[in-house]
N, C-alpha and C. Protein backbone atom coordinates (compact mmCIF):
# COMPACT_ATOMS: atom_id res chain seq x y z
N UNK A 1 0.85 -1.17 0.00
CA UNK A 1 0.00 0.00 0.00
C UNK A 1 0.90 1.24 0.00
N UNK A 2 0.36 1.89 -0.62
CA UNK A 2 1.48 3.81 -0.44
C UNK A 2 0.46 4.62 -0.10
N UNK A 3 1.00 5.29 0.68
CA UNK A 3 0.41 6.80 0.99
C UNK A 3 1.21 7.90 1.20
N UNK A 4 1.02 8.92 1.34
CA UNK A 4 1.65 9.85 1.81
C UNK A 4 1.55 10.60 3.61
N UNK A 5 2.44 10.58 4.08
CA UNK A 5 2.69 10.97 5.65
C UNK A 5 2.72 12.81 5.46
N UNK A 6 2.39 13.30 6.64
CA UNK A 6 2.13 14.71 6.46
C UNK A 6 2.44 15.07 8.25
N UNK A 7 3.98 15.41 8.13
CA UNK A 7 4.91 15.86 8.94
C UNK A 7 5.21 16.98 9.46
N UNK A 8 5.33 17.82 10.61
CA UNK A 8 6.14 18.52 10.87
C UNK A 8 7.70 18.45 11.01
N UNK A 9 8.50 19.70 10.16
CA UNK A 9 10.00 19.51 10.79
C UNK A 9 10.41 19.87 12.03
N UNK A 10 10.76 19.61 12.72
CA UNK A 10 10.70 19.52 14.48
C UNK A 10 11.73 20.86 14.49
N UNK A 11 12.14 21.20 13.51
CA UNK A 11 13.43 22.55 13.81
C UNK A 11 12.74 23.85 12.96
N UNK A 12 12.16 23.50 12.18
CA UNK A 12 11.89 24.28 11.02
C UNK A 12 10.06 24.78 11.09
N UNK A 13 9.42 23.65 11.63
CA UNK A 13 8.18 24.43 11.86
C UNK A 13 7.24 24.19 10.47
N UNK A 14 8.05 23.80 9.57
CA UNK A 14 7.64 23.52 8.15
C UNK A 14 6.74 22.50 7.63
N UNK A 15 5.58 22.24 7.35
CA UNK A 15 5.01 21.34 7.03
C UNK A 15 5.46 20.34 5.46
N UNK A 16 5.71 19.16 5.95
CA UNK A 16 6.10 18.26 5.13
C UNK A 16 5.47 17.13 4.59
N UNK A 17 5.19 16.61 2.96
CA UNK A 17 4.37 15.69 2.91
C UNK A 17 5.34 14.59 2.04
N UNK A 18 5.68 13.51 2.45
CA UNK A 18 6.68 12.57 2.26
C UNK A 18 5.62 10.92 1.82
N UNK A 19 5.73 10.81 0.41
CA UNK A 19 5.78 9.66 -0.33
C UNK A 19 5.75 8.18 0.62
N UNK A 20 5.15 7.39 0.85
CA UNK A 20 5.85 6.44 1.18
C UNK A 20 5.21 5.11 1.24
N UNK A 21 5.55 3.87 0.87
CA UNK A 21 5.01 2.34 0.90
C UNK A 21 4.62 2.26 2.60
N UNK A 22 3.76 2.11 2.70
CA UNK A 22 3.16 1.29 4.39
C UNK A 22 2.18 0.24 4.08
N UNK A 23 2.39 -0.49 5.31
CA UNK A 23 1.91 -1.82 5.60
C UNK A 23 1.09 -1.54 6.84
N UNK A 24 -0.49 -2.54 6.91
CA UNK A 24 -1.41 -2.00 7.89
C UNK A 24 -1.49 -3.83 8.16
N UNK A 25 -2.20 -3.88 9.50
CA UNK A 25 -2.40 -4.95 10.29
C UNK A 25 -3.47 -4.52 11.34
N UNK A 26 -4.25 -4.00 10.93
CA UNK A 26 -5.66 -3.95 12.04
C UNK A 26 -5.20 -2.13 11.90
N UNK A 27 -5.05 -1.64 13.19
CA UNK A 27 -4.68 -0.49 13.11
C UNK A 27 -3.05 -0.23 13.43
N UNK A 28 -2.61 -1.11 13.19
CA UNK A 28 -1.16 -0.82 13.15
C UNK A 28 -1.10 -0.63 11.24
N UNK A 29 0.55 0.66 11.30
CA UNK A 29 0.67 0.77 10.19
C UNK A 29 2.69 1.05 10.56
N UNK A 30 2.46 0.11 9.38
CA UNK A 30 3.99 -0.15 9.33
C UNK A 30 4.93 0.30 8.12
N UNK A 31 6.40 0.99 8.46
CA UNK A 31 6.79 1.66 7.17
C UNK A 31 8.46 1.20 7.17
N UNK A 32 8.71 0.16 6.29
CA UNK A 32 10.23 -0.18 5.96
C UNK A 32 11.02 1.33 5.68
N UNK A 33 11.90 1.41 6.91
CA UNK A 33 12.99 2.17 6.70
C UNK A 33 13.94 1.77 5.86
N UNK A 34 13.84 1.86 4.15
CA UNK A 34 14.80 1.68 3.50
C UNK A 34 15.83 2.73 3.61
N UNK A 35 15.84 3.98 3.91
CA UNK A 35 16.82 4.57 4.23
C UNK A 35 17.74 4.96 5.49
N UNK A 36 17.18 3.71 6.25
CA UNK A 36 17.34 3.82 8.23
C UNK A 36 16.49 4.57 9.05
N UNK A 37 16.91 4.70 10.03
CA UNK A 37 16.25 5.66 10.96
C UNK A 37 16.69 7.01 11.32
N UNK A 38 17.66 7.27 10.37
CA UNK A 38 18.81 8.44 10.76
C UNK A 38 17.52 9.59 9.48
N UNK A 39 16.40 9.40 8.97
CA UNK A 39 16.10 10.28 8.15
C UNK A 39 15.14 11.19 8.43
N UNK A 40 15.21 12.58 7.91
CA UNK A 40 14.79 13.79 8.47
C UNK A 40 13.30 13.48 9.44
N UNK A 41 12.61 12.74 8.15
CA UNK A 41 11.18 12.44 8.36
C UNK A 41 10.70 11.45 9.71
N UNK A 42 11.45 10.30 9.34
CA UNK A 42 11.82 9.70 11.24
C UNK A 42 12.00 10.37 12.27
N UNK A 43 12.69 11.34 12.35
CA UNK A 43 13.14 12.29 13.49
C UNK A 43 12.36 12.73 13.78
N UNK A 44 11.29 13.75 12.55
CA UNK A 44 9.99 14.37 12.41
C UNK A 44 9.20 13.79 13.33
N UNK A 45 8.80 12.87 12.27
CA UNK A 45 7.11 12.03 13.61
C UNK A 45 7.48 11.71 14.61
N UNK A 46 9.02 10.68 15.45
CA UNK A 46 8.97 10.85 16.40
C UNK A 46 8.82 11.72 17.59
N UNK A 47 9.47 12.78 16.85
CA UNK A 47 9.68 14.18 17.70
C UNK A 47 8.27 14.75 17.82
N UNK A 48 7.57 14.42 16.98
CA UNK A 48 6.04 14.87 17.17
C UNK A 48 5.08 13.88 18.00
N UNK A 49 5.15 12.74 17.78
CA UNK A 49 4.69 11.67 18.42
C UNK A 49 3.66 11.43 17.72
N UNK A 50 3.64 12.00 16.21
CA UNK A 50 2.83 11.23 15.21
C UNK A 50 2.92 11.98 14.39
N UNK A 51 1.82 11.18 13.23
CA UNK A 51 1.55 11.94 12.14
C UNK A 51 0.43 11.83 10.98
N UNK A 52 0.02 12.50 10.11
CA UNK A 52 -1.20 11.69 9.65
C UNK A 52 -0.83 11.18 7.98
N UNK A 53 -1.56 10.26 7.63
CA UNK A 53 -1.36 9.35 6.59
C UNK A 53 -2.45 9.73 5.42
N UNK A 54 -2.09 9.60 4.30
CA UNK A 54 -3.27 10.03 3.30
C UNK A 54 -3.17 8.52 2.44
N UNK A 55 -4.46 7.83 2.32
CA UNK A 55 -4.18 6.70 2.08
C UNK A 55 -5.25 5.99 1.68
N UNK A 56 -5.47 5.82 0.36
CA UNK A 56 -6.72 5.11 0.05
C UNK A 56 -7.84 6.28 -0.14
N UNK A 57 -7.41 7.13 -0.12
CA UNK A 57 -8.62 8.63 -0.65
C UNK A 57 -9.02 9.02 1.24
N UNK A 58 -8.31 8.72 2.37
CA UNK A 58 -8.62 9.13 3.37
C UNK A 58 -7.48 9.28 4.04
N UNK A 59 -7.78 9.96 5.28
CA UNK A 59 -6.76 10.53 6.02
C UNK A 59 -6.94 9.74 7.50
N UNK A 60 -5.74 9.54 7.96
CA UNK A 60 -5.85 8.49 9.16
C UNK A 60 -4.64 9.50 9.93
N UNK A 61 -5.30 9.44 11.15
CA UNK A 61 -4.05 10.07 12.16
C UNK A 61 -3.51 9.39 12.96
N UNK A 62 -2.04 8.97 12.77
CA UNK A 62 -1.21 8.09 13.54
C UNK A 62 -0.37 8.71 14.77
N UNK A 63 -0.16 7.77 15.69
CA UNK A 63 0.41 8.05 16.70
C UNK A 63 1.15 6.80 17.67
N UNK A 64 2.07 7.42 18.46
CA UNK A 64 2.68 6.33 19.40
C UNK A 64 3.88 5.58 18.58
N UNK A 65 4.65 6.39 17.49
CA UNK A 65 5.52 5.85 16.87
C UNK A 65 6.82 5.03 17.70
N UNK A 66 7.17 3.51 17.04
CA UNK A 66 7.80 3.19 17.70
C UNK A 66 8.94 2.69 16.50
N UNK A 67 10.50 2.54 16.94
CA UNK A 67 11.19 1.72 15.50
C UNK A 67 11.89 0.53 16.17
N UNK A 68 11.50 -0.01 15.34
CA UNK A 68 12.05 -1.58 15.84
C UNK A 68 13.14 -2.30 14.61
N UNK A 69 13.36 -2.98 15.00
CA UNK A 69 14.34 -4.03 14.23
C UNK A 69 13.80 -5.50 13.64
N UNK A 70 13.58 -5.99 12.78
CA UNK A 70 13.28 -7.43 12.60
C UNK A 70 14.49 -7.91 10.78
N UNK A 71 15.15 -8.25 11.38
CA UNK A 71 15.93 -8.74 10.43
C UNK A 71 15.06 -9.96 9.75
N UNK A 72 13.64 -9.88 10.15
CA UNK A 72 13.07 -11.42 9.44
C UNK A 72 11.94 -10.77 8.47
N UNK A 73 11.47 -9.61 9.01
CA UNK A 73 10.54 -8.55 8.43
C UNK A 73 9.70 -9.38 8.42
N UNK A 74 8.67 -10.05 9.61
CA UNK A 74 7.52 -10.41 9.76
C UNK A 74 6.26 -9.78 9.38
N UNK A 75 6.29 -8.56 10.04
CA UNK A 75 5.21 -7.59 9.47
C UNK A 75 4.82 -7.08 8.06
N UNK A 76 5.44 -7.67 7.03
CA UNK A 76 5.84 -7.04 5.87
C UNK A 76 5.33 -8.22 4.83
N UNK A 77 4.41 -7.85 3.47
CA UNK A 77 3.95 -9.66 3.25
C UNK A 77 4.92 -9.75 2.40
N UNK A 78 5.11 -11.26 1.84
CA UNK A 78 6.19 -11.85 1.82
C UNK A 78 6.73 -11.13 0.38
N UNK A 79 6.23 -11.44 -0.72
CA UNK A 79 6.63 -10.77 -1.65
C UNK A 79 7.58 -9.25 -1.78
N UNK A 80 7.51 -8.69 -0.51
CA UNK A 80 8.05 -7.10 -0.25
C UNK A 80 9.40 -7.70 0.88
N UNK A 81 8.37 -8.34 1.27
CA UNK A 81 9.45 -9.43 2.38
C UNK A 81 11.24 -9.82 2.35
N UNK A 82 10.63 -10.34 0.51
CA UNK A 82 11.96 -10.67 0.05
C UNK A 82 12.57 -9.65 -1.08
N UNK A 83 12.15 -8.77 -1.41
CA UNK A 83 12.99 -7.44 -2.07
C UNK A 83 13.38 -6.46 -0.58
N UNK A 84 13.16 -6.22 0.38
CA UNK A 84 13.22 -5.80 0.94
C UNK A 84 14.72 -6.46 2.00
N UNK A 85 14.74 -7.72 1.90
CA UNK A 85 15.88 -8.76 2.27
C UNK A 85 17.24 -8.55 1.36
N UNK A 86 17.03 -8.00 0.37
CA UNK A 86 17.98 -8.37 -1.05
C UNK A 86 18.37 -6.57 -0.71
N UNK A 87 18.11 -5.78 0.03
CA UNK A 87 19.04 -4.45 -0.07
C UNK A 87 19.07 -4.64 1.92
N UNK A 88 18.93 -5.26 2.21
CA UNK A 88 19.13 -5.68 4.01
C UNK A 88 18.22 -4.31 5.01
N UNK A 89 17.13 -4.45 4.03
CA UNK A 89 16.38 -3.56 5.21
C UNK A 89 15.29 -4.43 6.59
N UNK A 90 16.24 -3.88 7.52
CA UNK A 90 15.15 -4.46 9.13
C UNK A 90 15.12 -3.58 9.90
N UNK A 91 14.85 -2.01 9.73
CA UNK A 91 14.67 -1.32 10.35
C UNK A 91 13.13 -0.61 9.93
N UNK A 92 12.30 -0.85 10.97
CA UNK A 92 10.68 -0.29 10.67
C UNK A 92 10.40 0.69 11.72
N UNK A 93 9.00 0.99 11.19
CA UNK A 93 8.47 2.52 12.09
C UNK A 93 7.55 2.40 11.92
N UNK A 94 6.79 1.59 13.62
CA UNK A 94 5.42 1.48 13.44
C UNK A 94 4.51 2.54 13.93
N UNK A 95 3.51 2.36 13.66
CA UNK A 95 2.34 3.83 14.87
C UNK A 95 1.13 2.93 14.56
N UNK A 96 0.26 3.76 15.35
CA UNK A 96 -1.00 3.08 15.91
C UNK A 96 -1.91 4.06 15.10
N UNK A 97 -3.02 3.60 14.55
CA UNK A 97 -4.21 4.87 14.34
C UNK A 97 -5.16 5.10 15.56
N UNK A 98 -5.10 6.54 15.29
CA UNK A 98 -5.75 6.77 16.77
C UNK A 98 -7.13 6.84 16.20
N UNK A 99 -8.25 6.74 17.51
CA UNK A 99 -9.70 6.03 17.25
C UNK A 99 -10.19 7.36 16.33
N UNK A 100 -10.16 7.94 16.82
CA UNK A 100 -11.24 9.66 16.09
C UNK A 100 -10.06 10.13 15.32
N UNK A 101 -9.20 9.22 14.45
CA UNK A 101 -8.22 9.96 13.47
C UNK A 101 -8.50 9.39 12.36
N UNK A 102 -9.61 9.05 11.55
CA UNK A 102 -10.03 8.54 10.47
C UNK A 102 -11.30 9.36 9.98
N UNK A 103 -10.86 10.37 8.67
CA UNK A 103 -12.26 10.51 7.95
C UNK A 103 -12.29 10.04 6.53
């Protein structure tokens, strides 16, 4: 699935809207850090403690970002699973949708 995330820069005050493949599991939504966790936009939502998602013609507001590690990329279905294995990405960034953050 892709959507786009819609960020504040935590220094800059600047509103940011950043491209990106995510993966959902009930209300978890999950996003392969192919570029690590060292990137502007990571820093962003954490530092905010969320952010909202445009996705499927709706807007979902996430929160409670957490980044984890799975060198097995469980969360991820398999097909993405294994391109995602072949450049060694196991660094993710999950968040929760919050209940009254969906229209």
């Amino acid at each position: 699935m892709f959507g786009i995330i819609t960020h504040t820069g935590r220094r800059s005050g600047r509103t940011y809207a950043t491209p990106l493949n995510v993966f959902t599991k009930g209300t978890r939504y999950v996003f392969a850090l192919t570029y690590g966790s060292d990137t502007d936009w990571v820093k962003n939502v954490i530092a905010a403690g969320g952010c909202t998602i445009k996705t499927r013609s709706r807007m979902v507001q996430l929160r409670d970002p957490k980044l984890f590690r799975d060198p097995e990329r469980r969360d991820i279905p398999i097909v993405v699973r294994r391109a995602l294995g072949l450049i060694s990405v196991n660094e993710f960034l999950e968040m929760t949708a919050s209940a009254e953050g969906e229209s």
